[in-house]
Protein backbone atom coordinates (compact mmCIF):
# COMPACT_ATOMS: atom_id res chain seq x y z
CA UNK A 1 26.20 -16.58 -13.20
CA UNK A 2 28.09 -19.59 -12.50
CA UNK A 3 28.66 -22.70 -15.26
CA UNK A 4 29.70 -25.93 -14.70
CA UNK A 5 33.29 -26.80 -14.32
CA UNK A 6 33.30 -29.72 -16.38
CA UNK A 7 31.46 -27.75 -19.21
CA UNK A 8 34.25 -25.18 -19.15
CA UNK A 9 36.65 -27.60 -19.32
CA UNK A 10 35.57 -28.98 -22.21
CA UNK A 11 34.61 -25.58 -24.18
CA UNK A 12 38.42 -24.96 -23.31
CA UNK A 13 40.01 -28.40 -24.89
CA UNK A 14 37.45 -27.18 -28.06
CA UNK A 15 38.47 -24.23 -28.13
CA UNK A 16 41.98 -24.67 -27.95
CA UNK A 17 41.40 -27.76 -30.72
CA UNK A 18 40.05 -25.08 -33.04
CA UNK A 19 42.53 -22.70 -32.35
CA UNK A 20 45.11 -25.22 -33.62
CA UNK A 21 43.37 -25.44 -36.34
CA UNK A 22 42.50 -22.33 -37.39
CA UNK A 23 46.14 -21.30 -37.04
CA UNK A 24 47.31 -24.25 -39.34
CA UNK A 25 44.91 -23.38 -42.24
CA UNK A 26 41.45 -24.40 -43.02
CA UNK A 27 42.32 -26.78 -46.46
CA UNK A 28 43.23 -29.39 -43.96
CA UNK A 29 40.66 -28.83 -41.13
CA UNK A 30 38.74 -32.01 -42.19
CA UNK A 31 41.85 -34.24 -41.82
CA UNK A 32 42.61 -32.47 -38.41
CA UNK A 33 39.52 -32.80 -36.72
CA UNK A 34 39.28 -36.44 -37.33
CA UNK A 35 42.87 -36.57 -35.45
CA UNK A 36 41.60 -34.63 -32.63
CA UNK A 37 37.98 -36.69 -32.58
CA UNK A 38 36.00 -32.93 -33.09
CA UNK A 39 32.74 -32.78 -35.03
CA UNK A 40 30.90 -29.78 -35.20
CA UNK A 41 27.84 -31.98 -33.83
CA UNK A 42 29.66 -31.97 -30.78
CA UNK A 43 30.86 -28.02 -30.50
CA UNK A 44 26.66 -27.99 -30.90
CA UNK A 45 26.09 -30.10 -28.13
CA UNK A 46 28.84 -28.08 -25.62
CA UNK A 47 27.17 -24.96 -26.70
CA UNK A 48 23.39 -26.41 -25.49
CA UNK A 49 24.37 -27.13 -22.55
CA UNK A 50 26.36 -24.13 -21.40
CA UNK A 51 23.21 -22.12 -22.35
CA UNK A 52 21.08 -24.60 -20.94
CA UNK A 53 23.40 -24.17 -17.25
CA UNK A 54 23.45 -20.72 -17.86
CA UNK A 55 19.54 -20.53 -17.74
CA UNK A 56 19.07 -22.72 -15.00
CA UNK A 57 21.71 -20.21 -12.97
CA UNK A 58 20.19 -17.45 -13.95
CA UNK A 59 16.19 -18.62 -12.95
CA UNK A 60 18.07 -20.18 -9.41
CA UNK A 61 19.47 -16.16 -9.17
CA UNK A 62 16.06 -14.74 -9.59
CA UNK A 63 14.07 -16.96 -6.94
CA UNK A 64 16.93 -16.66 -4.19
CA UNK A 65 16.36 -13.20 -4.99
CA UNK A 66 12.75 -13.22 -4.75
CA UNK A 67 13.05 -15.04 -1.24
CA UNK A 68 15.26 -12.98 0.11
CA UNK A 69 13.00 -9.88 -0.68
CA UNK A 70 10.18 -12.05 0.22
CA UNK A 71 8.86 -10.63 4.17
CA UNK A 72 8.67 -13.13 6.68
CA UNK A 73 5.06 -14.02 7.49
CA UNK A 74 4.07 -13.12 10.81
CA UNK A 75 3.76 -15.63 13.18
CA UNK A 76 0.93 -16.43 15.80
CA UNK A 77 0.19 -18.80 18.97
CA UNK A 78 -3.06 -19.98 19.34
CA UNK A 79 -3.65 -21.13 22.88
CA UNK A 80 -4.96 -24.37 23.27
CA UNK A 81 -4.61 -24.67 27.07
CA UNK A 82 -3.21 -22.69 29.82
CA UNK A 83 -0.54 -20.79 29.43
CA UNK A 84 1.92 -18.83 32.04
CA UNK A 85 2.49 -15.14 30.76
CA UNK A 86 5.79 -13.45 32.21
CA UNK A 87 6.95 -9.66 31.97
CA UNK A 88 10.44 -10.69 30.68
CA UNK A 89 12.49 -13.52 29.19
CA UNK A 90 12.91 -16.41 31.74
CA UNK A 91 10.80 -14.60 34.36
CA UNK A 92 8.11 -15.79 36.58
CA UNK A 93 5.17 -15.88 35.85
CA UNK A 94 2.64 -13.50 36.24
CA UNK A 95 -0.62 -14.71 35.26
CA UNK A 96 -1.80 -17.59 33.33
CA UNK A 97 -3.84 -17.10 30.02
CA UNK A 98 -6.79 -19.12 28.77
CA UNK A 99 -7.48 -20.05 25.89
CA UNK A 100 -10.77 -17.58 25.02
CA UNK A 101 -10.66 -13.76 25.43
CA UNK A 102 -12.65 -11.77 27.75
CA UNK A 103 -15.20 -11.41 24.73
CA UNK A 104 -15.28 -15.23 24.36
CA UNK A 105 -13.24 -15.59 21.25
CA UNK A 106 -10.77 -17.81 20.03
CA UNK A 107 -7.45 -16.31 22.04
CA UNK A 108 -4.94 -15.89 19.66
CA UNK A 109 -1.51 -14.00 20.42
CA UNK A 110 0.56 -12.28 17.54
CA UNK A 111 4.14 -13.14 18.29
CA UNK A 112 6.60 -10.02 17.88
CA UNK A 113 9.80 -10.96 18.85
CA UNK A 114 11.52 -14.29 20.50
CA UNK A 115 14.63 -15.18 23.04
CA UNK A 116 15.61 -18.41 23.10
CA UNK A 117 12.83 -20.41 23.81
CA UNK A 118 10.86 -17.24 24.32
CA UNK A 119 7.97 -15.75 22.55
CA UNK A 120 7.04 -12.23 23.06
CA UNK A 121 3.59 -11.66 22.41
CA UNK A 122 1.27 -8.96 22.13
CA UNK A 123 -1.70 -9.45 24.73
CA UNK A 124 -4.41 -7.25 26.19
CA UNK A 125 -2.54 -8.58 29.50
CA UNK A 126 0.10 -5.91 29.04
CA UNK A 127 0.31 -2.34 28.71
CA UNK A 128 0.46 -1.03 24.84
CA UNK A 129 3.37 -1.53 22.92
CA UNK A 130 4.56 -3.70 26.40
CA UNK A 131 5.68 -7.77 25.48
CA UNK A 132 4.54 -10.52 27.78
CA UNK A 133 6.63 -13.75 27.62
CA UNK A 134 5.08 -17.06 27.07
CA UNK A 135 7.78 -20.46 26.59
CA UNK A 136 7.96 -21.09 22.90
CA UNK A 137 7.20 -24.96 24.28
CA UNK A 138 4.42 -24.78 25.39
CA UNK A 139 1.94 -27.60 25.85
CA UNK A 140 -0.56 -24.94 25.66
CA UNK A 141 0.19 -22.95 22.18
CA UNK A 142 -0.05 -24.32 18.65
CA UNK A 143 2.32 -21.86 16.27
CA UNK A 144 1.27 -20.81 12.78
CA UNK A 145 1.91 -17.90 10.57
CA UNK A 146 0.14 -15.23 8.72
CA UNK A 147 0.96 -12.71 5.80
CA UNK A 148 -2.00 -10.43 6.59
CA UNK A 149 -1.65 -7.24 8.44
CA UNK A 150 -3.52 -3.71 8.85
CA UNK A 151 -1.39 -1.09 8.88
CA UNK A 152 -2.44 2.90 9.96
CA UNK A 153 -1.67 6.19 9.10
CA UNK A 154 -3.26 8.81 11.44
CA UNK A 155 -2.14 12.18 9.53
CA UNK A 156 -3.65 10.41 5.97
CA UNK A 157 -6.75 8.93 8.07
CA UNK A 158 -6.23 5.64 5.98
CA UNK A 159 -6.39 2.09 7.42
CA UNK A 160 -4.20 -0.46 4.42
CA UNK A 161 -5.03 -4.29 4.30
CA UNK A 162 -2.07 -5.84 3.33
CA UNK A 163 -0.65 -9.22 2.56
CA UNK A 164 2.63 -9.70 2.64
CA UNK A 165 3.88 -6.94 0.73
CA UNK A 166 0.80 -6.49 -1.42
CA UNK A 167 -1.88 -3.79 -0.82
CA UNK A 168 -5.03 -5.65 -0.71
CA UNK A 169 -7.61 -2.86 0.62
CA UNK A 170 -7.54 0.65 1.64
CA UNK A 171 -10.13 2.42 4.06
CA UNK A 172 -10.32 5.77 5.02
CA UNK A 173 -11.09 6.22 8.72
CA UNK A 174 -12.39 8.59 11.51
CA UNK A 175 -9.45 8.65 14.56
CA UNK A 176 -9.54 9.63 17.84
CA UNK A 177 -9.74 13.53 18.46
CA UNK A 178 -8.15 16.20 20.08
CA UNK A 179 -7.32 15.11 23.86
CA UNK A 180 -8.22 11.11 22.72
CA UNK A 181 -5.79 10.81 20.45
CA UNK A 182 -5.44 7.07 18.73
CA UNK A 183 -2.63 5.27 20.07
CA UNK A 184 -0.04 4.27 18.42
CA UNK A 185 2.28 0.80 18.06
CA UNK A 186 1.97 -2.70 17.23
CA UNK A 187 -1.12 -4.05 18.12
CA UNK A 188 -2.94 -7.08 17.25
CA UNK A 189 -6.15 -8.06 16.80
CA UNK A 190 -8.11 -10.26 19.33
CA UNK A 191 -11.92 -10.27 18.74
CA UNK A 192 -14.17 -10.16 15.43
CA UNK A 193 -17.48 -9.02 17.10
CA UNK A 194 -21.17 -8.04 15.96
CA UNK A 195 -21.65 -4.40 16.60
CA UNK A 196 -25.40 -4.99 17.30
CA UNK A 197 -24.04 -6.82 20.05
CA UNK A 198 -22.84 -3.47 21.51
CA UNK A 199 -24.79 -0.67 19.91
CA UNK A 200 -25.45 1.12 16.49
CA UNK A 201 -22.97 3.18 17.53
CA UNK A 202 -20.48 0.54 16.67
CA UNK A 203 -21.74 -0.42 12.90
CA UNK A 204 -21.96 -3.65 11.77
CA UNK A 205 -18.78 -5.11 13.13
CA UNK A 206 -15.92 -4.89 15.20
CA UNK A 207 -12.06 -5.92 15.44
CA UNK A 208 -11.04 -5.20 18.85
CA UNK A 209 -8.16 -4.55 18.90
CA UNK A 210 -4.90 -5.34 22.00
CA UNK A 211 -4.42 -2.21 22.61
CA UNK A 212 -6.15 0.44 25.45
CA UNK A 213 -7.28 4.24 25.45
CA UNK A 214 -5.27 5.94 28.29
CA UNK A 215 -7.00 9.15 27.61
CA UNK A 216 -10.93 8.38 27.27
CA UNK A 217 -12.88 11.19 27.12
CA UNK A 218 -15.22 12.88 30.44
CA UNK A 219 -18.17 11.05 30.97
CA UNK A 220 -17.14 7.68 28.40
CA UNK A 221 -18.85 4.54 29.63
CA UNK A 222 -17.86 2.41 26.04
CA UNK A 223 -14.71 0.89 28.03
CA UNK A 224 -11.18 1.54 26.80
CA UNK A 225 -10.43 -1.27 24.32
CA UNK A 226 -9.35 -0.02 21.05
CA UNK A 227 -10.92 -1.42 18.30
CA UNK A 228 -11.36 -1.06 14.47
CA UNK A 229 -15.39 -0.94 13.99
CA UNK A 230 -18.62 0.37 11.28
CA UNK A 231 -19.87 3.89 12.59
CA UNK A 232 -23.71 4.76 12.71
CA UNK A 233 -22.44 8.66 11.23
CA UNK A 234 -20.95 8.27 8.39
CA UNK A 235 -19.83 12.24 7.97
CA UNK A 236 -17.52 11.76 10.43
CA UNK A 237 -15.15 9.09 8.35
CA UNK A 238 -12.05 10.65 7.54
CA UNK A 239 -12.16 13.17 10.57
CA UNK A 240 -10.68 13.27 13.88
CA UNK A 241 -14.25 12.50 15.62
CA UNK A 242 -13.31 9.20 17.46
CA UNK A 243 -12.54 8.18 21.56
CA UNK A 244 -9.75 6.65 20.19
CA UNK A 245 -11.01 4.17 17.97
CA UNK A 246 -10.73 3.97 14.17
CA UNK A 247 -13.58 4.30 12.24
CA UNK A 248 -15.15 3.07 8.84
CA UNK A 249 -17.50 2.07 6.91
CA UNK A 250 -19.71 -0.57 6.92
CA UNK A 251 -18.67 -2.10 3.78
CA UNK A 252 -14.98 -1.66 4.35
CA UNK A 253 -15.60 -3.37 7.93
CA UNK A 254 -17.18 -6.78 6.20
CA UNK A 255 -13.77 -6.73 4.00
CA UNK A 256 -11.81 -7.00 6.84
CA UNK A 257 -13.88 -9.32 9.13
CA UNK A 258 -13.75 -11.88 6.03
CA UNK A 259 -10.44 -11.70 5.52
CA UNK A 260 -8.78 -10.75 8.88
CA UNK A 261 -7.82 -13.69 11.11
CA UNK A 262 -7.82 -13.36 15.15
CA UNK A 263 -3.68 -12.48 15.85
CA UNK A 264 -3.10 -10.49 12.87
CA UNK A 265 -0.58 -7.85 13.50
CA UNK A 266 -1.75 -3.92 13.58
CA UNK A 267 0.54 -0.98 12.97
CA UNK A 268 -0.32 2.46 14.30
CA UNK A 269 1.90 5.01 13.19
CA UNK A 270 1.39 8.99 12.94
């Protein structure tokens, strides 16, 4: 911990003031500390504020601390306009995103990395666990951050709600089977979506997710967008049942549609 310079200067006159006296004898201490001009008022006062420093460099200690240890929210770009979308840093570009998704939502990209005044983003645009580019100065992207993310664990079928650090919510889930195996990577999540819109087969609601199913199985018309959604068979939560998709339950779904915005962050991981 680190104390004031001018308080240890004057804790070492004091000190050396009492030293003097203590080695000439106490019977003439009063006499002595009127000729150095040292009341023991004043030894009081030193000693308050060296513990007083000494607390307020210790509490400065413990919140540097805290922010270093502290994980960086993630960030997001909401498109507001068009926006050019390159396959590398300072490339051209390759297409130009809108700002809804092909579902009609809000689009909002979950930023992953950045060069210079380049964002990598995670977009349905690219192949999974690919970047595309967008300029960080954009007229066409507004920038803000997030501490929520979902994060997955295939071999424990379990789907974890976090915020920041924190563990807000844990769901057990139904992933893709044998042959349809979930993806994995950083994803993100684009759409919050009725499943009546799409089926009983979907639940009550869906996040769709960034990401795609390169191995659907024979005969699946459902698309290839992975998504997060309800089931309409609840037995098979917790199995390997899925096309790729994770699965849960109803009431684990509405916890994450309420608190879930559009561009958090997902992390697959076996």
């Amino acid at each position: 911990m680190r104390v004031r310079a001018s308080l240890l200067l004057c804790v070492a006159s004091l000190s050396a003031a009492v030293a003097a006296q203590t080695a000439s004898g106490s019977s003439a201490a009063p006499a002595r500390q009127a000729a150095v001009g040292i009341h023991p008022a004043a030894l009081s006062a030193v000693a308050k504020l060296i513990l007083a420093s000494t607390r307020e460099s210790a509490s400065a200690q413990v919140l540097g601390a805290r922010a270093r240890h502290r994980p960086r929210p993630h960030r997001l770009a909401v498109v507001r306009g068009r926006v050019a979308l390159s396959t590398r840093p300072g490339g051209p570009a390759r297409l130009r995103l809108g700002s809804t998704t092909g579902f009609g939502s809000r689009r909002v990209l979950a930023v992953a990395a950045q060069r210079g005044d380049w964002l990598g983003v995670v977009t349905t645009e690219r192949p999974n666990n690919r970047l595309g580019w967008v300029r960080r100065k954009s007229g066409g992207l507004q920038l803000r951050r997030t501490r929520w993310s979902l994060h997955a664990d295939l071999s424990a079928r379990r789907l974890t709600l976090r915020k920041g650090r924190r563990k807000v919510h844990r769901v057990t889930v139904a992933i893709g089977r044998r042959g349809s195996e979930t993806p994995t990577g950083r994803f993100a999540v684009t759409d919050k979506l009725s499943g009546s819109r799409f089926g009983s087969y979907y639940g009550c609601c869906i996040l769709a997710l960034s990401g795609k199913q390169p191995n659907t199985p024979p005969g699946w018309t459902g698309g290839n967008r992975l998504a997060i959604h309800g089931t309409n068979a609840p037995s098979t939560i917790g199995a390997a049942a899925s096309a790729g998709c994770l699965r849960a339950a109803d009431t684990d779904l509405r916890v994450l549609m309420a608190r879930v915005p559009l561009g958090t962050p997902v992390f697959i991981r076996r």
